[in-house]
PDB file of N, CA and C in Angstrom:
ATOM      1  N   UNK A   1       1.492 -24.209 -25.083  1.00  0.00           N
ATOM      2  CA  UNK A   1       1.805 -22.843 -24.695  1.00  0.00           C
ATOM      3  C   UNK A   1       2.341 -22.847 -23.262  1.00  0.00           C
ATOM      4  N   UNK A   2       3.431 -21.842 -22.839  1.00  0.00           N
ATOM      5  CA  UNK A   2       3.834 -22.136 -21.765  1.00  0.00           C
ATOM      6  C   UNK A   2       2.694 -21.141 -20.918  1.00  0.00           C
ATOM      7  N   UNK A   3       3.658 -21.328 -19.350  1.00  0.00           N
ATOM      8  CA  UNK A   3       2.433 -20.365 -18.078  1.00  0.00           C
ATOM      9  C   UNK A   3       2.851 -19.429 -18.139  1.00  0.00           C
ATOM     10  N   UNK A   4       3.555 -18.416 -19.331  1.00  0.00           N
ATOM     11  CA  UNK A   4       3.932 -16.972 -18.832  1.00  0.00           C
ATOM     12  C   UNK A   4       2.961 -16.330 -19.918  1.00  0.00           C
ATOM     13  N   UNK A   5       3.101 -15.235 -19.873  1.00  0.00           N
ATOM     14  CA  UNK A   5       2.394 -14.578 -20.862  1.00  0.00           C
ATOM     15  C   UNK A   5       3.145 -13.658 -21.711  1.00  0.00           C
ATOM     16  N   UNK A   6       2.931 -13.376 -22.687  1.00  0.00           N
ATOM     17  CA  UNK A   6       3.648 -12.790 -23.434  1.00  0.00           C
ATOM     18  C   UNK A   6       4.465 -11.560 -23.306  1.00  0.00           C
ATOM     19  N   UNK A   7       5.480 -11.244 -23.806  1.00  0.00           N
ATOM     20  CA  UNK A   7       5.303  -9.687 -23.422  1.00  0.00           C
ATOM     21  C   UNK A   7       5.082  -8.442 -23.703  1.00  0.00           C
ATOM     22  N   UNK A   8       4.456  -8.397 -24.920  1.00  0.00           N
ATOM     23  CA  UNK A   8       3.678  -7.492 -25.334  1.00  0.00           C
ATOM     24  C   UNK A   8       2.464  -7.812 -25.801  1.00  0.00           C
ATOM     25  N   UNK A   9       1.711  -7.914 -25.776  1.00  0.00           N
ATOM     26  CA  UNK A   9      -0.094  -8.478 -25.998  1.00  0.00           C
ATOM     27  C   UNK A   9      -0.914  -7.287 -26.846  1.00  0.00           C
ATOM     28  N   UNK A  10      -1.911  -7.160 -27.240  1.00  0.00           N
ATOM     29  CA  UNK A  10      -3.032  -6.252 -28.177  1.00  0.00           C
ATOM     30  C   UNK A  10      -4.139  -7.707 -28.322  1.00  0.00           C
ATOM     31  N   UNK A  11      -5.176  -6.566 -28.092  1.00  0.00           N
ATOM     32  CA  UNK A  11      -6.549  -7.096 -28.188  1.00  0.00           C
ATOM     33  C   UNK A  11      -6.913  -6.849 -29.843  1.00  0.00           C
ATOM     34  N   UNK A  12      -6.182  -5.752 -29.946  1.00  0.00           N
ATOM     35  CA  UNK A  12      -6.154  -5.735 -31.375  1.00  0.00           C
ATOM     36  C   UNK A  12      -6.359  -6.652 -32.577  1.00  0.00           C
ATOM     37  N   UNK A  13      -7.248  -7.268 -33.349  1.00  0.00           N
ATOM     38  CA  UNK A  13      -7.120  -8.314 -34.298  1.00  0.00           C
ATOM     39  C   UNK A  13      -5.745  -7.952 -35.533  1.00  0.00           C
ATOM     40  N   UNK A  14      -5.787  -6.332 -35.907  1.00  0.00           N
ATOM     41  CA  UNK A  14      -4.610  -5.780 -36.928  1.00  0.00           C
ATOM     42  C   UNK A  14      -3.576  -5.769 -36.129  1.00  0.00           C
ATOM     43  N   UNK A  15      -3.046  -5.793 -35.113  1.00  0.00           N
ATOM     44  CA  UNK A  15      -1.971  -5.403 -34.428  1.00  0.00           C
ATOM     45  C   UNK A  15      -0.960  -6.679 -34.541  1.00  0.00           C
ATOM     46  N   UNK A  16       0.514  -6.301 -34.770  1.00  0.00           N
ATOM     47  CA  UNK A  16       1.302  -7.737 -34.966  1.00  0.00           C
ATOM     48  C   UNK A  16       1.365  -8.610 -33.424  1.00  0.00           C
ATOM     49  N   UNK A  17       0.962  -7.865 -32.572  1.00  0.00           N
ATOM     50  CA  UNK A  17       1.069  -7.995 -31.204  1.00  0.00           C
ATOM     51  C   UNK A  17       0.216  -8.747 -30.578  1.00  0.00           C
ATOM     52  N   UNK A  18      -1.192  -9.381 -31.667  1.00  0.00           N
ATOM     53  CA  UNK A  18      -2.459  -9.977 -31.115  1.00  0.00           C
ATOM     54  C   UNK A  18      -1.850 -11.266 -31.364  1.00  0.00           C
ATOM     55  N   UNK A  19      -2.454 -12.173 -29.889  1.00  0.00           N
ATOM     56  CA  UNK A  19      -2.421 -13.364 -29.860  1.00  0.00           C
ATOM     57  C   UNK A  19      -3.375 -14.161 -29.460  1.00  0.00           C
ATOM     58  N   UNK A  20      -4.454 -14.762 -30.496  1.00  0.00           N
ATOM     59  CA  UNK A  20      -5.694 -15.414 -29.863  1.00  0.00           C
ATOM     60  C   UNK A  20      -5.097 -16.381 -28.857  1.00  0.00           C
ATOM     61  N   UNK A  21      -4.404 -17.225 -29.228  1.00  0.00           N
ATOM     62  CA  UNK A  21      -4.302 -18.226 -28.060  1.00  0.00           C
ATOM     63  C   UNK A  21      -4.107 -17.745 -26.441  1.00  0.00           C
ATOM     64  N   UNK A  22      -3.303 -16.838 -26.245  1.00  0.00           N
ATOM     65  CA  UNK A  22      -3.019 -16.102 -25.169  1.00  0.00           C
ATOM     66  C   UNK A  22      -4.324 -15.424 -24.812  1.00  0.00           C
ATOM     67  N   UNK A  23      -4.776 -14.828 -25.444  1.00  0.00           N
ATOM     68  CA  UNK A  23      -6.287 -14.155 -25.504  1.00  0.00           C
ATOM     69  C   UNK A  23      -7.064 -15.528 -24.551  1.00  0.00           C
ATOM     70  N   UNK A  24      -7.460 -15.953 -25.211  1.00  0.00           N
ATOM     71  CA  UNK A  24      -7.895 -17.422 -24.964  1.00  0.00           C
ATOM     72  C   UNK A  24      -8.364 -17.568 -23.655  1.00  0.00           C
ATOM     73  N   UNK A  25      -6.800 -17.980 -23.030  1.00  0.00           N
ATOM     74  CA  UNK A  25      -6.759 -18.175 -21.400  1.00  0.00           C
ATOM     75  C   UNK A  25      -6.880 -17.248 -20.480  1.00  0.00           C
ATOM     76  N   UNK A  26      -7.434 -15.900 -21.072  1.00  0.00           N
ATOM     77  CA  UNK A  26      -7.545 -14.770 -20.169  1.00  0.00           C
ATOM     78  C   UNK A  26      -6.445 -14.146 -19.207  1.00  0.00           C
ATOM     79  N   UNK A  27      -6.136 -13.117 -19.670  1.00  0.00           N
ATOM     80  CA  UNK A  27      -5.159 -12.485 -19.128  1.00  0.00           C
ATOM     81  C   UNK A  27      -5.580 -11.492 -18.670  1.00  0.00           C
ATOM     82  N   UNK A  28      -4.666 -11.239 -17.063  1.00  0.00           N
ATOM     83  CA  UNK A  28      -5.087 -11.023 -16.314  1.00  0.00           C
ATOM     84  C   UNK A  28      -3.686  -9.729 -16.185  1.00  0.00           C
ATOM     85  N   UNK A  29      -4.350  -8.497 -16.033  1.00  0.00           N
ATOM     86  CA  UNK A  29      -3.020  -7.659 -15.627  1.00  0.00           C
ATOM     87  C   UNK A  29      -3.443  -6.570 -14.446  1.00  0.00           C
ATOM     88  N   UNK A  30      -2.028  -6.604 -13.762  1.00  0.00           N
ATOM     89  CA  UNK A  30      -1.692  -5.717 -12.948  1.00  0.00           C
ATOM     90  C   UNK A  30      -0.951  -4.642 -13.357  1.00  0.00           C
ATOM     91  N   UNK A  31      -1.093  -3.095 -12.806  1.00  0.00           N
ATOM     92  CA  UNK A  31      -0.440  -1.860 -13.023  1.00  0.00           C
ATOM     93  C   UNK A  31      -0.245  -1.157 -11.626  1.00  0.00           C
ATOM     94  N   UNK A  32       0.998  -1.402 -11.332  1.00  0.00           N
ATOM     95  CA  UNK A  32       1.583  -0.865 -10.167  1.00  0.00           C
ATOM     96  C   UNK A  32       1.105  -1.695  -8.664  1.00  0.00           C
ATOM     97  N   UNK A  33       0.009  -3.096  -8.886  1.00  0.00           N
ATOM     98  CA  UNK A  33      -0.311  -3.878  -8.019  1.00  0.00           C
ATOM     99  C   UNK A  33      -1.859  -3.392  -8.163  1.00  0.00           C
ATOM    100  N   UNK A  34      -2.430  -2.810  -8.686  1.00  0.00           N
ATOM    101  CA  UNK A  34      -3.751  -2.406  -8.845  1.00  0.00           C
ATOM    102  C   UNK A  34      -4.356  -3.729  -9.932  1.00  0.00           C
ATOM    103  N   UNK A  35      -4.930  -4.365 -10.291  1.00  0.00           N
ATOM    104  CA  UNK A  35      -5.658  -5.102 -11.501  1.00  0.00           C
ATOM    105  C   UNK A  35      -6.396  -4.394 -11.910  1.00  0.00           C
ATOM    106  N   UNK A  36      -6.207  -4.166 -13.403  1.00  0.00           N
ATOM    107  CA  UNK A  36      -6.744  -3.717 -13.902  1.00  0.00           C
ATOM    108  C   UNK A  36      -7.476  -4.349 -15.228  1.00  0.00           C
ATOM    109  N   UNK A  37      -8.505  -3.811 -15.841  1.00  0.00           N
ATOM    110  CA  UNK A  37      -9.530  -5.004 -16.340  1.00  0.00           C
ATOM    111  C   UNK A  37      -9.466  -4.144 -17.709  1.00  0.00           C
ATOM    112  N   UNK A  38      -9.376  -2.956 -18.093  1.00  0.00           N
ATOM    113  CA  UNK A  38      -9.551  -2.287 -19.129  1.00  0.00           C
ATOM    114  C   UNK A  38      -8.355  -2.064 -20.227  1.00  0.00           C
ATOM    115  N   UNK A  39      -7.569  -2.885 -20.105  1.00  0.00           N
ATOM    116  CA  UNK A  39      -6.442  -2.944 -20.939  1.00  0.00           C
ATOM    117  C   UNK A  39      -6.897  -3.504 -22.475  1.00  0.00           C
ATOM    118  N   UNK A  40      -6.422  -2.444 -23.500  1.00  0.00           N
ATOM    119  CA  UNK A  40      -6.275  -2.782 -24.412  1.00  0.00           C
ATOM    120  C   UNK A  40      -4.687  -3.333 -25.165  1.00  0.00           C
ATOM    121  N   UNK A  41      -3.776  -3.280 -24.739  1.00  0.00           N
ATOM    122  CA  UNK A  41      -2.526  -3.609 -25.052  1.00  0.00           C
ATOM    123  C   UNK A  41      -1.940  -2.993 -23.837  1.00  0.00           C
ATOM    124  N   UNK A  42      -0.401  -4.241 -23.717  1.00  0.00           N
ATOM    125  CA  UNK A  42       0.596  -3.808 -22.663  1.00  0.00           C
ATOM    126  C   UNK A  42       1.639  -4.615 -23.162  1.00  0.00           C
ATOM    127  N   UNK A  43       2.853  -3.873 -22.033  1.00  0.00           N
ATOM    128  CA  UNK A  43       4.224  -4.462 -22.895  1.00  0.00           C
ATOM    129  C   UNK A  43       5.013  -3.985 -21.757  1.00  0.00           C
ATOM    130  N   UNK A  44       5.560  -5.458 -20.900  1.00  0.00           N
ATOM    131  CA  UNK A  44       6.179  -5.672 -19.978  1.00  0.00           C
ATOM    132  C   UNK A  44       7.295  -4.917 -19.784  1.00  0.00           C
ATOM    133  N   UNK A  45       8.274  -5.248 -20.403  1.00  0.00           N
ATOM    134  CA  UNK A  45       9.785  -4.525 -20.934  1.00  0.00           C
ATOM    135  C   UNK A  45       9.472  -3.690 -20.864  1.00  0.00           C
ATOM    136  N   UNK A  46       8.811  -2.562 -21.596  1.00  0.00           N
ATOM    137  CA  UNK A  46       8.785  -0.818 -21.958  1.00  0.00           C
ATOM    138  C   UNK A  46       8.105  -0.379 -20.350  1.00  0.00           C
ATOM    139  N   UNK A  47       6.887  -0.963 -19.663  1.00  0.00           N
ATOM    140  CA  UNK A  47       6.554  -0.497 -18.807  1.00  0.00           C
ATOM    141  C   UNK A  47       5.342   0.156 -18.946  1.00  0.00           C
ATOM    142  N   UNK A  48       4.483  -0.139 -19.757  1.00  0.00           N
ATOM    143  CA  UNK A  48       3.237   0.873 -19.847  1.00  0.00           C
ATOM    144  C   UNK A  48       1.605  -0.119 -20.293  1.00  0.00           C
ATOM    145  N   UNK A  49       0.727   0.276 -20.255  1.00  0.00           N
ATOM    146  CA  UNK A  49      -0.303  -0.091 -20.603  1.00  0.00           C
ATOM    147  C   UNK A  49      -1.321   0.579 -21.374  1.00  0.00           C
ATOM    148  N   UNK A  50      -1.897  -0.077 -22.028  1.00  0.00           N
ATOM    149  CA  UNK A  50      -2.953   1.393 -23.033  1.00  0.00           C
ATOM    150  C   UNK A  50      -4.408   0.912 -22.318  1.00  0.00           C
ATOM    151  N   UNK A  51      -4.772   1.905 -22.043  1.00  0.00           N
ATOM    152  CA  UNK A  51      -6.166   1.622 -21.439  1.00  0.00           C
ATOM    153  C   UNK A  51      -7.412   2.445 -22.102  1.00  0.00           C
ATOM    154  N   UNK A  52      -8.355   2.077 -22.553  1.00  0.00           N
ATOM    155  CA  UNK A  52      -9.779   2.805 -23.003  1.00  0.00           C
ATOM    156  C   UNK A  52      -9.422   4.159 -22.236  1.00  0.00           C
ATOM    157  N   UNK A  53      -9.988   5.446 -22.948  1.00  0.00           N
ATOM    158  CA  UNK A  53      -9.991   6.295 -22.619  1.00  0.00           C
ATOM    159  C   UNK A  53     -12.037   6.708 -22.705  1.00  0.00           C
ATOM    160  N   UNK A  54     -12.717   6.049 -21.340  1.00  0.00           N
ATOM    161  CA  UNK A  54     -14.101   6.141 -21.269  1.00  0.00           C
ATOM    162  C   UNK A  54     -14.579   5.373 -22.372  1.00  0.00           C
ATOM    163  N   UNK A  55     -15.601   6.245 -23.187  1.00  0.00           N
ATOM    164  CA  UNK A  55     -16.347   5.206 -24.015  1.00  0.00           C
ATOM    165  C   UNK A  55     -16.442   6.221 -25.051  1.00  0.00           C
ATOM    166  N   UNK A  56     -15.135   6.966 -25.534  1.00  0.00           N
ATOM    167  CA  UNK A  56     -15.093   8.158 -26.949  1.00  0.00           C
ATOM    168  C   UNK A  56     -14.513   6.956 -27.577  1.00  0.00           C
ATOM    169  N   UNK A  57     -14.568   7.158 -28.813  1.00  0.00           N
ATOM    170  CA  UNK A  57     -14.382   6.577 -30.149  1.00  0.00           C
ATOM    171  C   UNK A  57     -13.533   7.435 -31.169  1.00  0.00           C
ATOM    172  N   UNK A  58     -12.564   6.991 -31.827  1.00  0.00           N
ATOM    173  CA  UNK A  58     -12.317   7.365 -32.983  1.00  0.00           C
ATOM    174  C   UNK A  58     -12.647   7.474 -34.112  1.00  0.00           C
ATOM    175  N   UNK A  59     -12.919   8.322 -35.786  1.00  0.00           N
ATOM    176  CA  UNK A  59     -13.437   7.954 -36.282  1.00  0.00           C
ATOM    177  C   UNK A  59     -13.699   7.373 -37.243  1.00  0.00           C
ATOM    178  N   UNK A  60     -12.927   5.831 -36.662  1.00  0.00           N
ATOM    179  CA  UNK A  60     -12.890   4.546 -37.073  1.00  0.00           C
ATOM    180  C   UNK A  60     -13.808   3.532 -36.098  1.00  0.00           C
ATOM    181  N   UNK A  61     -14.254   4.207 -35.054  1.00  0.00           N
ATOM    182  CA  UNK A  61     -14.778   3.680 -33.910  1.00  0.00           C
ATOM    183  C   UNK A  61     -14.511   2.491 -33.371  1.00  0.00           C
ATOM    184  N   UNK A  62     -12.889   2.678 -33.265  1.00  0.00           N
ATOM    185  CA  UNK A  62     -12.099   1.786 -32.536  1.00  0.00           C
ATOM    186  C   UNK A  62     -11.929   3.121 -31.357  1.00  0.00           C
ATOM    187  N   UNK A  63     -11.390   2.515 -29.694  1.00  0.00           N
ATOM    188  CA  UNK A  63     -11.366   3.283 -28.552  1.00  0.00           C
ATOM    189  C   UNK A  63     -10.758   3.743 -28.737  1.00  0.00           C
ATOM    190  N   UNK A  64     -10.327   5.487 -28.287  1.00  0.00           N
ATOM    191  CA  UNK A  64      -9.575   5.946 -27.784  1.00  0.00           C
ATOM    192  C   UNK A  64      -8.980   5.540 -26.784  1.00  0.00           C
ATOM    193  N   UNK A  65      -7.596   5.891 -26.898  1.00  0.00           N
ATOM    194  CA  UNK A  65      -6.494   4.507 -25.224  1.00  0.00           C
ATOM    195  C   UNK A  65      -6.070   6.052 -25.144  1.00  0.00           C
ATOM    196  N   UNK A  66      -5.204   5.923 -23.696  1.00  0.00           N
ATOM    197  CA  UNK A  66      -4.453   6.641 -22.724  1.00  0.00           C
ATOM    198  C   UNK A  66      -3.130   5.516 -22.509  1.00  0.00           C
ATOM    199  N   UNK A  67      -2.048   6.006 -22.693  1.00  0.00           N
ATOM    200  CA  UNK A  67      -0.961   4.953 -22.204  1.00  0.00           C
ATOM    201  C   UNK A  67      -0.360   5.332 -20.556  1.00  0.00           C
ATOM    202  N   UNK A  68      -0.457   4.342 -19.698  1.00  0.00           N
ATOM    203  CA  UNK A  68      -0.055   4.417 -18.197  1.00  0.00           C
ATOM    204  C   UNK A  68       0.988   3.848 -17.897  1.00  0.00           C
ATOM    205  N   UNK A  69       2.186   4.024 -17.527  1.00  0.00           N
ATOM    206  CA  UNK A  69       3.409   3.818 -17.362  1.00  0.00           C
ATOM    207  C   UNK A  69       3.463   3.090 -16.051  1.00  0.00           C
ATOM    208  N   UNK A  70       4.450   2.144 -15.919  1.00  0.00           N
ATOM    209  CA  UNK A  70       4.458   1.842 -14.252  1.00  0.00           C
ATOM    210  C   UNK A  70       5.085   0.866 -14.616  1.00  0.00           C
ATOM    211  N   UNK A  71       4.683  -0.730 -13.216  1.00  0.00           N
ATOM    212  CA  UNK A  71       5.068  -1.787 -12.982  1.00  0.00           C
ATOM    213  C   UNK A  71       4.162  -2.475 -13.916  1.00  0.00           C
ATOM    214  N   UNK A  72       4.237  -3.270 -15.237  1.00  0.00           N
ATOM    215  CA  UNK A  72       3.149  -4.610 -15.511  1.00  0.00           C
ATOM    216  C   UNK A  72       3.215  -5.861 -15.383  1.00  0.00           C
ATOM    217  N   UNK A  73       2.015  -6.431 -14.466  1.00  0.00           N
ATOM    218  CA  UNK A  73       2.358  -7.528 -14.120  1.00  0.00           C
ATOM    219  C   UNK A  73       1.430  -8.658 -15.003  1.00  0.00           C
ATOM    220  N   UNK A  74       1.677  -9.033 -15.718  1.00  0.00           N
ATOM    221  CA  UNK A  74       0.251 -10.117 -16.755  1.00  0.00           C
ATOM    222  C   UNK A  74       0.688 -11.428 -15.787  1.00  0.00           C
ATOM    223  N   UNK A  75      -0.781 -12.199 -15.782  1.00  0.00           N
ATOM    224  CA  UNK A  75      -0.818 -13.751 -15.546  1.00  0.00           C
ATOM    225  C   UNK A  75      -1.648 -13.717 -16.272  1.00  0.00           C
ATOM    226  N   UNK A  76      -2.057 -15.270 -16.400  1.00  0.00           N
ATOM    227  CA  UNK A  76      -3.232 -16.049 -16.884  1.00  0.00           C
ATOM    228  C   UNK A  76      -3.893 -16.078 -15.689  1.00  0.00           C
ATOM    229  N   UNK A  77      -5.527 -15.890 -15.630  1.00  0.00           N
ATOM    230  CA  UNK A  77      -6.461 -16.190 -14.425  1.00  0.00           C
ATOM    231  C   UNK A  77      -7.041 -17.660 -14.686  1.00  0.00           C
ATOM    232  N   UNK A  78      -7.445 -17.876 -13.138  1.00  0.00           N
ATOM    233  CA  UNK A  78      -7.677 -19.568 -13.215  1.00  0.00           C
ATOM    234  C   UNK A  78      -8.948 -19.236 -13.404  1.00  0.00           C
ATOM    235  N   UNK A  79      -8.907 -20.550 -14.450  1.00  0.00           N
ATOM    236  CA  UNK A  79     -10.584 -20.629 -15.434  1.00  0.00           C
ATOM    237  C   UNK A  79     -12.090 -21.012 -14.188  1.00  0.00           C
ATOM    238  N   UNK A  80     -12.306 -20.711 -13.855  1.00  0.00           N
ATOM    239  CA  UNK A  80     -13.604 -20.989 -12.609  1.00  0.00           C
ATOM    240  C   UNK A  80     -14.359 -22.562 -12.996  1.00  0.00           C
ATOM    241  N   UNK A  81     -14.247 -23.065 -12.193  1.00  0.00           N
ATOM    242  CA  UNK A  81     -15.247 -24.138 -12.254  1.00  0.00           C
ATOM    243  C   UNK A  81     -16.871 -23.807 -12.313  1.00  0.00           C
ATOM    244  N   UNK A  82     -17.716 -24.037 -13.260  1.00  0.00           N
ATOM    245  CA  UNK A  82     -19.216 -23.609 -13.135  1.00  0.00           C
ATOM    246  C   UNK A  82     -20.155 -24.907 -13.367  1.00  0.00           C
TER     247      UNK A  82
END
């Protein structure tokens, strides 16, 4: 796998957009230079991110997302030595 990350991602297991391997190495995203940790899907090109909307549920009790528009920046984070 190369060092970029994809450019559209989902945590989603149904989504055509999920990628365990990428998953994997932990991805790490930025929105507008902020990091942000609550991303459920993002997509570089278009410009937006879906983020949990609190802790409501649908009732499928998968999260409710909010989509946030801006700059996205994904890396991979370096794995910590423990």
């Amino acid at each position: 796998m190369n060092e970029t990350p994809p450019d559209r991602l989902s945590c989603d297991p149904r989504s055509p957009h999920h990628n365990t391997n990428a998953l994997a190495r932990d991805v790490g995203i930025r929105l507008n230079g902020i990091e942000t940790i609550n991303v459920e899907e993002y997509c570089v090109s278009e410009g937006w991110v879906r983020v949990a909307a609190g802790k409501a549920k649908d009732r499928r009790g998968n999260p409710l997302t909010i989509k946030l528009k801006g700059t996205v920046e994904p890396n991979f984070r370096a794995k910590s030595e423990g």
